[in-house]
C-alpha atoms as a PDB file:
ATOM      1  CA  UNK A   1     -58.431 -75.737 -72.105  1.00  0.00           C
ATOM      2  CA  UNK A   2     -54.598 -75.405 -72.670  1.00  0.00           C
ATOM      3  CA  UNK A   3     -53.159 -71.820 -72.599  1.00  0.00           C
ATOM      4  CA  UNK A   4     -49.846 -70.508 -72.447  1.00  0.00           C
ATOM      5  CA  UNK A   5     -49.048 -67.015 -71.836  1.00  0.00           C
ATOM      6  CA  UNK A   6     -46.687 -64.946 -73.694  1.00  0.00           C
ATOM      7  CA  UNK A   7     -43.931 -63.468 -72.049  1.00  0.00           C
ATOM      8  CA  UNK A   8     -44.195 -60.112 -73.918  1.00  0.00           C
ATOM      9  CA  UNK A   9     -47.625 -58.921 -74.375  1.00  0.00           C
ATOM     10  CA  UNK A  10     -49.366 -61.145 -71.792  1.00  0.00           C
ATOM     11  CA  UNK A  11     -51.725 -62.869 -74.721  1.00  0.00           C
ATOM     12  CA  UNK A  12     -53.101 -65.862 -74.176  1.00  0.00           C
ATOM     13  CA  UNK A  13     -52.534 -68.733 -77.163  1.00  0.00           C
ATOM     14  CA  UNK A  14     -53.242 -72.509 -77.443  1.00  0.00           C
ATOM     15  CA  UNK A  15     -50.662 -74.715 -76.008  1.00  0.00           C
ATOM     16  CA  UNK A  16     -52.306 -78.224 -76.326  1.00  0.00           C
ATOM     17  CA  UNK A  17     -49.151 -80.652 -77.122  1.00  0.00           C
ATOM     18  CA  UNK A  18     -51.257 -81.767 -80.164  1.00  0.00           C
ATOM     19  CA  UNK A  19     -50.901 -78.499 -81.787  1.00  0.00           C
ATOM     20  CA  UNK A  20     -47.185 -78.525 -81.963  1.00  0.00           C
ATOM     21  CA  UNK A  21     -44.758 -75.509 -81.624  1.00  0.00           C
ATOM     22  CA  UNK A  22     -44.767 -74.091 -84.707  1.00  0.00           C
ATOM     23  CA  UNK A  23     -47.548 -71.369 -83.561  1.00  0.00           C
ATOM     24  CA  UNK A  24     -45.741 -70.341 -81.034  1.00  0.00           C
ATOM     25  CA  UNK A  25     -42.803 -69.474 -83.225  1.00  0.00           C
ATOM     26  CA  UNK A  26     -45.144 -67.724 -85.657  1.00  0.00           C
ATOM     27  CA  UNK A  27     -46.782 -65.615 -83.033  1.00  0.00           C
ATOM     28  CA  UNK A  28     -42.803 -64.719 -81.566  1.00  0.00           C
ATOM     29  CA  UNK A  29     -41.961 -63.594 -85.294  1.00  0.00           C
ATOM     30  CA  UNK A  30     -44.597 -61.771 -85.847  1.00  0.00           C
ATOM     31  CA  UNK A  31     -44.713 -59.503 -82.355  1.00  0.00           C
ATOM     32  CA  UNK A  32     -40.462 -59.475 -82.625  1.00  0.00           C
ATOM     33  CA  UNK A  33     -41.207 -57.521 -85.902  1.00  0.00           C
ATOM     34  CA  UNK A  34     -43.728 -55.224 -84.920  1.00  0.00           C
ATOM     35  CA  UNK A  35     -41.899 -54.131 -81.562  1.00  0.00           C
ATOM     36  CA  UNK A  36     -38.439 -53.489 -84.312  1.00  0.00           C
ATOM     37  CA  UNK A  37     -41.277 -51.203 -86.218  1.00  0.00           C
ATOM     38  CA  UNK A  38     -42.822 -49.466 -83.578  1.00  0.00           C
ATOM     39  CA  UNK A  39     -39.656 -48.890 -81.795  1.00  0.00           C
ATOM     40  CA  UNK A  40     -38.527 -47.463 -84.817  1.00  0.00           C
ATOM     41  CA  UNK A  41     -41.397 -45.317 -85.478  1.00  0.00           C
ATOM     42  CA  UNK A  42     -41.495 -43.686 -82.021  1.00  0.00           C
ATOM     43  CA  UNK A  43     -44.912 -42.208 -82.804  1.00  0.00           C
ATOM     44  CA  UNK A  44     -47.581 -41.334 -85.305  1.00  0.00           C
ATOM     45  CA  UNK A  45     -45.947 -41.633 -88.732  1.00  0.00           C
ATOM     46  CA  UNK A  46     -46.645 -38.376 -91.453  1.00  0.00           C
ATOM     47  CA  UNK A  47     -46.065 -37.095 -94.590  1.00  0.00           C
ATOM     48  CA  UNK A  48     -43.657 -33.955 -95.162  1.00  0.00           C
ATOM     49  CA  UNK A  49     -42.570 -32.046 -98.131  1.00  0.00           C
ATOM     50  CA  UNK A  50     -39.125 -31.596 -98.776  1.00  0.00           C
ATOM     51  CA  UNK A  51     -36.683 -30.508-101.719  1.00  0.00           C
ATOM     52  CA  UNK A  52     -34.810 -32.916-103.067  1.00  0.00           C
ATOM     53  CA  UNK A  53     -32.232 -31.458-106.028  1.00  0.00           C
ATOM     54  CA  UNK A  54     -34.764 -28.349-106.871  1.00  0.00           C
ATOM     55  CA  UNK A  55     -37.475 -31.317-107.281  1.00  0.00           C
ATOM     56  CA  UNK A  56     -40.393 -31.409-104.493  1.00  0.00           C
ATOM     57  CA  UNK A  57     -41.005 -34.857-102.741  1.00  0.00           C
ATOM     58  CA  UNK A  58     -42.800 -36.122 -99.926  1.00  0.00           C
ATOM     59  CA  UNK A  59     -41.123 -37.969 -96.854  1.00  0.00           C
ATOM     60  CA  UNK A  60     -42.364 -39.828 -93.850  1.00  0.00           C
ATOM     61  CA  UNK A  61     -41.559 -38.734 -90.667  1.00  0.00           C
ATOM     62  CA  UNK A  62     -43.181 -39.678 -87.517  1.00  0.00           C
ATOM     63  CA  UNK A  63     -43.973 -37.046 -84.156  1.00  0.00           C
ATOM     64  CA  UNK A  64     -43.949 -38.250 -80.674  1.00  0.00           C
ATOM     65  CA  UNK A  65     -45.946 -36.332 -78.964  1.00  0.00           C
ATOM     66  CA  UNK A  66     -44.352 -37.038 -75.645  1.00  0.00           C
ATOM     67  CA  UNK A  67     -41.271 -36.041 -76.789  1.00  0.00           C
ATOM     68  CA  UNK A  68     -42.705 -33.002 -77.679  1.00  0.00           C
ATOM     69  CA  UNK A  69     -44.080 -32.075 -74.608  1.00  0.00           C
ATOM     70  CA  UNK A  70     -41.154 -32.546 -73.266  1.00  0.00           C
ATOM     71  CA  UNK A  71     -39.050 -30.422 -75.336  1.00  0.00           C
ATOM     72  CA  UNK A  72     -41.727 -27.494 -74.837  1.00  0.00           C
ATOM     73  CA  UNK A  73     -41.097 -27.888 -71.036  1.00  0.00           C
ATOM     74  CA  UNK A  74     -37.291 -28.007 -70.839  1.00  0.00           C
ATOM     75  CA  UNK A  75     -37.698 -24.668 -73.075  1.00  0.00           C
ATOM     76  CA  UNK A  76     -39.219 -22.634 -70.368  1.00  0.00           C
ATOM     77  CA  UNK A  77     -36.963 -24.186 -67.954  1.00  0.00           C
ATOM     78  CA  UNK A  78     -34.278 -23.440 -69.609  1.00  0.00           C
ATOM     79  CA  UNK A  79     -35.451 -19.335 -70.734  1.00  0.00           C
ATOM     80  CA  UNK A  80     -37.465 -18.979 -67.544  1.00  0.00           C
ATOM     81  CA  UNK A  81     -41.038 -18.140 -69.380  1.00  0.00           C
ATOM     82  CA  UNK A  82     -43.574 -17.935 -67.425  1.00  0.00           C
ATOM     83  CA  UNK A  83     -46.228 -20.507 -67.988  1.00  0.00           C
ATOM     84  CA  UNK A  84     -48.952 -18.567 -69.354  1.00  0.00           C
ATOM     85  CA  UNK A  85     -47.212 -18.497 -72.650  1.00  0.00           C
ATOM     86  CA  UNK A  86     -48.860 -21.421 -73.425  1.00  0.00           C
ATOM     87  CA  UNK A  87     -52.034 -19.423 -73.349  1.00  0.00           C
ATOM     88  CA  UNK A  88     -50.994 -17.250 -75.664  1.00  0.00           C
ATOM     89  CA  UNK A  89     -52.828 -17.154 -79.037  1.00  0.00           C
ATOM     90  CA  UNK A  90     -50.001 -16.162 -80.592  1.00  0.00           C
ATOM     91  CA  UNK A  91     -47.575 -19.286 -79.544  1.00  0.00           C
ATOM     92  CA  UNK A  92     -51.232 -21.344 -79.937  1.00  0.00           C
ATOM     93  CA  UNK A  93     -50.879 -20.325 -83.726  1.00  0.00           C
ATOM     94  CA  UNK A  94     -47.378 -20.522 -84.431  1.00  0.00           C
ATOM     95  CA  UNK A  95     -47.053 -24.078 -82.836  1.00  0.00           C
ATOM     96  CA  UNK A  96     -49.779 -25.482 -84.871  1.00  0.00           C
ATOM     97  CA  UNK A  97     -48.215 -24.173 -87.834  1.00  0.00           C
ATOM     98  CA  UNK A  98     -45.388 -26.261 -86.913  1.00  0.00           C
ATOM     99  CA  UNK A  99     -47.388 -29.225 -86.343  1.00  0.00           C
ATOM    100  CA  UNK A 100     -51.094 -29.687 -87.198  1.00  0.00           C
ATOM    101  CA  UNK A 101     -51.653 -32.396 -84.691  1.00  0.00           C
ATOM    102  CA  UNK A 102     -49.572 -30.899 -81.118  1.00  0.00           C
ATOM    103  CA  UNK A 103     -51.913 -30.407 -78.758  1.00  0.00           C
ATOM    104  CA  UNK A 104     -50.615 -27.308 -76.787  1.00  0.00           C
ATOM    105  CA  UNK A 105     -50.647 -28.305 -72.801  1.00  0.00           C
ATOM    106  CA  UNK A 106     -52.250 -26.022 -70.479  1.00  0.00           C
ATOM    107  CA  UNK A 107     -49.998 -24.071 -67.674  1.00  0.00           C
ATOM    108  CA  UNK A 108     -51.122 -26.804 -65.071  1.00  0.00           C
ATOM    109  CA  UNK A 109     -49.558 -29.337 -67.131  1.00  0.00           C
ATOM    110  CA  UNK A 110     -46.654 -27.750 -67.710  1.00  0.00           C
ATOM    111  CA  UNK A 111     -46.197 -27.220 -64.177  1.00  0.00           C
ATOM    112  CA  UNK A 112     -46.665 -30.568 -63.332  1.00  0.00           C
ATOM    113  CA  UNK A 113     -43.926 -31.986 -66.041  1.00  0.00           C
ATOM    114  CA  UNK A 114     -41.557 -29.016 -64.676  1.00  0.00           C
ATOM    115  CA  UNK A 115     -42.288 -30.080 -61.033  1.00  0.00           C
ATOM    116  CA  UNK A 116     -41.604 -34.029 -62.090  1.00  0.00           C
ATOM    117  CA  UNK A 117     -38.329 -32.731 -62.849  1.00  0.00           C
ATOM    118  CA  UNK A 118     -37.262 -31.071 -60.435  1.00  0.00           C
ATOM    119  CA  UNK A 119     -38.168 -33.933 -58.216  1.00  0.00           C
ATOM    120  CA  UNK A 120     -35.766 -35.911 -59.916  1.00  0.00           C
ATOM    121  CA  UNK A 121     -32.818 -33.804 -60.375  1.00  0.00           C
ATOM    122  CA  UNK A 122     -33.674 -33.046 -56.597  1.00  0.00           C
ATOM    123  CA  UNK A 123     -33.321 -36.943 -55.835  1.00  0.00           C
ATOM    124  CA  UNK A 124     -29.997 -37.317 -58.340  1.00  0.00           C
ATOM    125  CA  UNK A 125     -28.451 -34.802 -56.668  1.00  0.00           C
ATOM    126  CA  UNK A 126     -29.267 -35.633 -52.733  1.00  0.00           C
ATOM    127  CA  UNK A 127     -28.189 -38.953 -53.936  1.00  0.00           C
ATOM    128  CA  UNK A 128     -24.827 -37.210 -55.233  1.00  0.00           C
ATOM    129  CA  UNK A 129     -24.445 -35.561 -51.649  1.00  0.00           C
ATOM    130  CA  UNK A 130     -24.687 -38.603 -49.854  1.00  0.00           C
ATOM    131  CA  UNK A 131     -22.322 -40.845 -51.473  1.00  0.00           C
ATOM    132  CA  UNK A 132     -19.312 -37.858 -50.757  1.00  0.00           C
ATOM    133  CA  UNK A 133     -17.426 -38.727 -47.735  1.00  0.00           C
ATOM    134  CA  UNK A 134     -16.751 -35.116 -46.622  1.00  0.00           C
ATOM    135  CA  UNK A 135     -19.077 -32.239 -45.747  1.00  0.00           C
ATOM    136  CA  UNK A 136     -20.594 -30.165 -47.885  1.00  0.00           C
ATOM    137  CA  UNK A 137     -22.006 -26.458 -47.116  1.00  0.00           C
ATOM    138  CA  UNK A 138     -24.266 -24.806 -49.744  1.00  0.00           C
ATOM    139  CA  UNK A 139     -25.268 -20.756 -49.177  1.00  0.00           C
ATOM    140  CA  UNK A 140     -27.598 -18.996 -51.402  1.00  0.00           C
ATOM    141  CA  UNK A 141     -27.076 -15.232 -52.086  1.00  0.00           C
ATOM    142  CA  UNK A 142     -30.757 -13.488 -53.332  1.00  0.00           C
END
């Protein structure tokens, strides 16, 4: 049997010469326009009220909840919280009344995103260091 591969998703589809070429086109339109959706959507897609001249509509708007995340870990990087906040009922409550569907990440997580980033600033700026031509001295005053 005669397969060819796409180069995209990795799906196999017929590719006897008696089928012609026209599938393959079809198949490339149709995955081009869902990758220009998705990429678009950047995550689950939802329904918000808003005010639109004193009238009430609703609005789609998507969340990403990676995005998310990662906005709730550059937050107590950049305030210096401590990481049990995200055990708090309190910040439990007031972020699902934000958004229904954000799953709040336990401490562990959030120490594992925070550590992921230090890693790489860590590695941008070693990186930095090592492409100056002079010396460089760093001190630390605690």
């Amino acid at each position: 049997m005669d397969k060819v591969e796409c180069k995209y998703c990795k799906k196999l589809i017929g590719g006897k010469s008696k089928n012609g070429a026209k599938h393959f086109w079809q198949y490339n339109e149709i995955f081009v326009q869902y990758n220009i959706f998705m990429r678009r959507m950047k995550g689950q897609a939802f329904l918000t009220p808003k005010v639109v001249q004193g009238k009430q509509e609703l609005g789609a708007g998507t969340y990403d909840e990676k995005y998310a995340r990662g906005e709730l870990v550059k937050e107590n990087i950049m305030h210096e919280y401590l990481l049990s906040i995200v055990d708090h009922l309190g910040f439990r409550r007031y972020s699902s009344a934000l958004q229904l569907v954000f799953q709040v990440p336990t401490r562990n997580t959030i120490k594992k995103e925070i550590m992921k980033i230090y890693e790489n600033e860590r590695a941008i700026s070693l990186k930095l260091l090592d492409s100056l031509d002079g010396r460089v001295a760093i001190t630390l005053d605690m």
